[in-house]
Structure formats: structure tokens, C-alpha cells
C-alpha atoms as a PDB file:
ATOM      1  CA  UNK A   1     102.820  98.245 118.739  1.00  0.00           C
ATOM      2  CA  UNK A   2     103.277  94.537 117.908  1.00  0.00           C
ATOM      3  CA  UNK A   3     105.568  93.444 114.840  1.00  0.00           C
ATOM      4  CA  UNK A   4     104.393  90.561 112.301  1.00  0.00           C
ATOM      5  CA  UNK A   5     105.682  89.337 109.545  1.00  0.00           C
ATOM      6  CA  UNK A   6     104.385  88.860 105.953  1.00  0.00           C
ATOM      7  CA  UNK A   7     105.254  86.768 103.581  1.00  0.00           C
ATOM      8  CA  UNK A   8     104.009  86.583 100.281  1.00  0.00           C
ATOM      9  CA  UNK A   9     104.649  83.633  97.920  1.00  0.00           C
ATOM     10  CA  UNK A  10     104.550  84.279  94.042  1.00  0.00           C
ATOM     11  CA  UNK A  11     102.922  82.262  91.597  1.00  0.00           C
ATOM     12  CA  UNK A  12     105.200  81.117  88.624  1.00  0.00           C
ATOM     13  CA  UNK A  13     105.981  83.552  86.022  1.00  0.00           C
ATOM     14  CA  UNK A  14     104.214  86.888  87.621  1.00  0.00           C
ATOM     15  CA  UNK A  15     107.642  88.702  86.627  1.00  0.00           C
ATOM     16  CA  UNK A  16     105.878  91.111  84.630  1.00  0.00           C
ATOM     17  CA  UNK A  17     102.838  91.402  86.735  1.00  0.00           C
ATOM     18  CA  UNK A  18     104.979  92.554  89.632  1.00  0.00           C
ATOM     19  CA  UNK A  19     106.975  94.695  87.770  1.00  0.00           C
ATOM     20  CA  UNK A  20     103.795  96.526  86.345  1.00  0.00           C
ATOM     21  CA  UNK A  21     102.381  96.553  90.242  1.00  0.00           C
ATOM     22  CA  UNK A  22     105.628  97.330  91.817  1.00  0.00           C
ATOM     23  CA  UNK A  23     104.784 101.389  92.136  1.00  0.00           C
ATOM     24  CA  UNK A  24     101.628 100.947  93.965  1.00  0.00           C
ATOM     25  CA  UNK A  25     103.454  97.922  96.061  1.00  0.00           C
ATOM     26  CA  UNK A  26     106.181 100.515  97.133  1.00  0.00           C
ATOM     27  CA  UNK A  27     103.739 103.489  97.823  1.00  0.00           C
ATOM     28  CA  UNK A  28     101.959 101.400 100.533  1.00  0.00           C
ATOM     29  CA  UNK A  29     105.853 100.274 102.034  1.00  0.00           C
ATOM     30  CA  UNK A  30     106.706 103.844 102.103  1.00  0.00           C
ATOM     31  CA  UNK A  31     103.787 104.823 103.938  1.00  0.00           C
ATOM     32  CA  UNK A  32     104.282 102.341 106.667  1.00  0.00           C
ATOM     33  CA  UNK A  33     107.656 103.734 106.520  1.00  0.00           C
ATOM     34  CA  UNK A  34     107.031 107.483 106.785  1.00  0.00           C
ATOM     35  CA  UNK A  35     104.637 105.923 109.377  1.00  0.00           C
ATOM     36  CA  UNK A  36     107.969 104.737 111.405  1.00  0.00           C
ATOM     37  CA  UNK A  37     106.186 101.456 111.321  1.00  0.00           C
ATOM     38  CA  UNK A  38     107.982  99.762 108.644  1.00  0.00           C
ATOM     39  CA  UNK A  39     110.992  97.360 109.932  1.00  0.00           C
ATOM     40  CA  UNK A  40     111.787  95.699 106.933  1.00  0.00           C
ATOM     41  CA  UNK A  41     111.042  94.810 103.598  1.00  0.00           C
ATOM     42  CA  UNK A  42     111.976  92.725 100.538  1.00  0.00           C
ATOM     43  CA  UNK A  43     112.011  90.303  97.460  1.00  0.00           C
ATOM     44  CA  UNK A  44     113.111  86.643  97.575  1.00  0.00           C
ATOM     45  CA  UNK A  45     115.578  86.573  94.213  1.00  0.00           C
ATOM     46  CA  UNK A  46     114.342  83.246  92.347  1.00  0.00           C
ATOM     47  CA  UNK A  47     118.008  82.837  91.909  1.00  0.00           C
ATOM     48  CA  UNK A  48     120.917  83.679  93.772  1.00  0.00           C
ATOM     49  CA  UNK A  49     121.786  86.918  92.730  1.00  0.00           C
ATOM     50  CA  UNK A  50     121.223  90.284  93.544  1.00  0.00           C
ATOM     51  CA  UNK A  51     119.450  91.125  90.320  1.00  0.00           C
ATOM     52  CA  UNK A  52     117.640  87.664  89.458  1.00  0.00           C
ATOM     53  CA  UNK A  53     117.268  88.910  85.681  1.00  0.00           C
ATOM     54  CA  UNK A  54     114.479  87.366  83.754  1.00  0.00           C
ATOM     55  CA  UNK A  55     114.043  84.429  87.019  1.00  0.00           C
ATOM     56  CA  UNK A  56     112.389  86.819  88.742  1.00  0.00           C
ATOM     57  CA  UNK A  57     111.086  86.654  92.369  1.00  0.00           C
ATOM     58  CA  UNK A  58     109.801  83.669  94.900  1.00  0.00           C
ATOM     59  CA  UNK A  59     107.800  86.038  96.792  1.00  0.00           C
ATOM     60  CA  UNK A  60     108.497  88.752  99.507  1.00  0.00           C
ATOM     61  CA  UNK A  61     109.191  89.320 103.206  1.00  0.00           C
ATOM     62  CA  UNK A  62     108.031  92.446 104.795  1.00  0.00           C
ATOM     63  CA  UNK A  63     108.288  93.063 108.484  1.00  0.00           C
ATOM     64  CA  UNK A  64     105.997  95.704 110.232  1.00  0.00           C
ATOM     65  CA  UNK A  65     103.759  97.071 113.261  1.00  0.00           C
ATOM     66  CA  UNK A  66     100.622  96.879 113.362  1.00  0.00           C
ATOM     67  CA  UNK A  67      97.732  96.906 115.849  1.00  0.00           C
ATOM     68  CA  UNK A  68      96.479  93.928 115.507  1.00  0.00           C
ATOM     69  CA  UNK A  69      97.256  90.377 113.792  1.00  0.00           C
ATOM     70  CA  UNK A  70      93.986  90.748 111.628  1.00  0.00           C
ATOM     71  CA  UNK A  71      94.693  94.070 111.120  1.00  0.00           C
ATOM     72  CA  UNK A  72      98.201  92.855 109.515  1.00  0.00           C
ATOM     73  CA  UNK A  73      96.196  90.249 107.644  1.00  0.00           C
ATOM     74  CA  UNK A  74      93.636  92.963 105.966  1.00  0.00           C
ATOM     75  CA  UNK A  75      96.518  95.395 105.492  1.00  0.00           C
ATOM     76  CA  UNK A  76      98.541  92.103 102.950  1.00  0.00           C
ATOM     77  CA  UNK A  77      95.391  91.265 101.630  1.00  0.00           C
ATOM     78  CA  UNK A  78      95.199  94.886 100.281  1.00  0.00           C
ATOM     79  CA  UNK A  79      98.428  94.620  98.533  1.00  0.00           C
ATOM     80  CA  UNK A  80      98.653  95.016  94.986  1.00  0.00           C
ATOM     81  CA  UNK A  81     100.527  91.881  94.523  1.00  0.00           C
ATOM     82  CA  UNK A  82      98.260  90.104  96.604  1.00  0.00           C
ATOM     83  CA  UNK A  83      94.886  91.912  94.510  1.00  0.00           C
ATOM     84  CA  UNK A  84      97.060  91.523  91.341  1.00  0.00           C
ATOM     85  CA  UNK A  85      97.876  87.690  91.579  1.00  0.00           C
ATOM     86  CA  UNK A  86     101.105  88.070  91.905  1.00  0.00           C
ATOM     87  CA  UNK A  87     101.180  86.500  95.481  1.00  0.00           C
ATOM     88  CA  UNK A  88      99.426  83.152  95.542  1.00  0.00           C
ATOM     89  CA  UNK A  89      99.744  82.522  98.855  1.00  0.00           C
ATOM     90  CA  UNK A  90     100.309  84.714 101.650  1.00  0.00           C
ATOM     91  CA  UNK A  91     101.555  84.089 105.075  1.00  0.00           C
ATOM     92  CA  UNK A  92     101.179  86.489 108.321  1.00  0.00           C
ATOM     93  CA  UNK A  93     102.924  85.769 111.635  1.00  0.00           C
ATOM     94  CA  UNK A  94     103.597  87.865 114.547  1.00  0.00           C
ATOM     95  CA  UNK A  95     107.055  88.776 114.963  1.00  0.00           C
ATOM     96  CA  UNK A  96     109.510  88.882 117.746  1.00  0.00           C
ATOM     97  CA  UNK A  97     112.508  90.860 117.220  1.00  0.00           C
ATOM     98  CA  UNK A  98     115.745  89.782 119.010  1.00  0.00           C
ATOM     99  CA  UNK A  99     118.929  91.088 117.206  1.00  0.00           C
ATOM    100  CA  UNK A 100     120.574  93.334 116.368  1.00  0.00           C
END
């Protein structure tokens, strides 16, 4: 199954939006993970830290198969921080792993 990669760009000061939407976020990351579909997944701190504190996020990288590059595409549109506002933009690129 082909990987792509999604990135999700937050809008300024959805801090508390994400952290209110983070449960349902994770849910749909474990499934794709119980799935064995799930390569990677993460927050960009706003700062460089591991726990940004009250800067928050600049968005998210997740990394993951899926059948098809529109089927990627509906499946980040779905998010909650996508359906939430959190993410004002997001990208979705197919993927070619290398290393390790």
C-alpha cells in the first residue's frame, strides 16, 4: 500500500482548540495504527522545546498508507483538527520512504 504524507498547518492561537480535539485526533491515529498502517505521527512545537508550553503547535506531520492519494486526502479532511479549525491549511503528498 502506498505511503503519503500529511501535513497540517495550524492557524494562530488554536492551542486550546487542539487540546479540546486532541482525543478524537488520537483515536483516528491509533486506528491507522492498530491498522499497521500508521508510520508516523506528530506535532510541530511552535518553539523549540519538547513541551512548547502556552506557544503551542505550528501544525502536524503524520505519515501513513493508504490506497489511494484521494483517499489520503478524504481521510485529513476528516480530521478533527482539520473539521475543528485547528488546521488551516492542509497539505497531502505521497511518500517515499528511504531510511532507516
Amino acid at each position: 500500500m502506498p505511503l503519503y504524507a500529511i501535513i497540517g498547518t495550524d492557524r494562530a492561537d488554536s492551542l486550546s482548540e487542539r487540546l479540546a480535539q486532541r482525543p478524537a485526533h488520537l483515536a483516528r491515529l491509533q486506528t491507522l495504527q492498530h491498522e499497521g498502517r500508521l508510520i508516523l505521527a506528530g506535532p510541530f512545537p511552535a518553539v523549540d522545546a519538547p513541551d512548547p508550553g502556552p506557544a503551542g503547535f505550528s501544525g502536524s506531520l503524520i505519515v501513513a498508507e493508504f490506497d489511494s492519494l484521494s483517499a489520503a486526502q478524504a481521510w485529513a479532511e476528516a480530521d478533527p483538527y482539520r473539521q475543528s479549525g485547528v488546521y488551516e491549511a492542509v497539505s497531502v503528498k505521497p511518500f517515499k520512504y528511504v531510511l532507516p
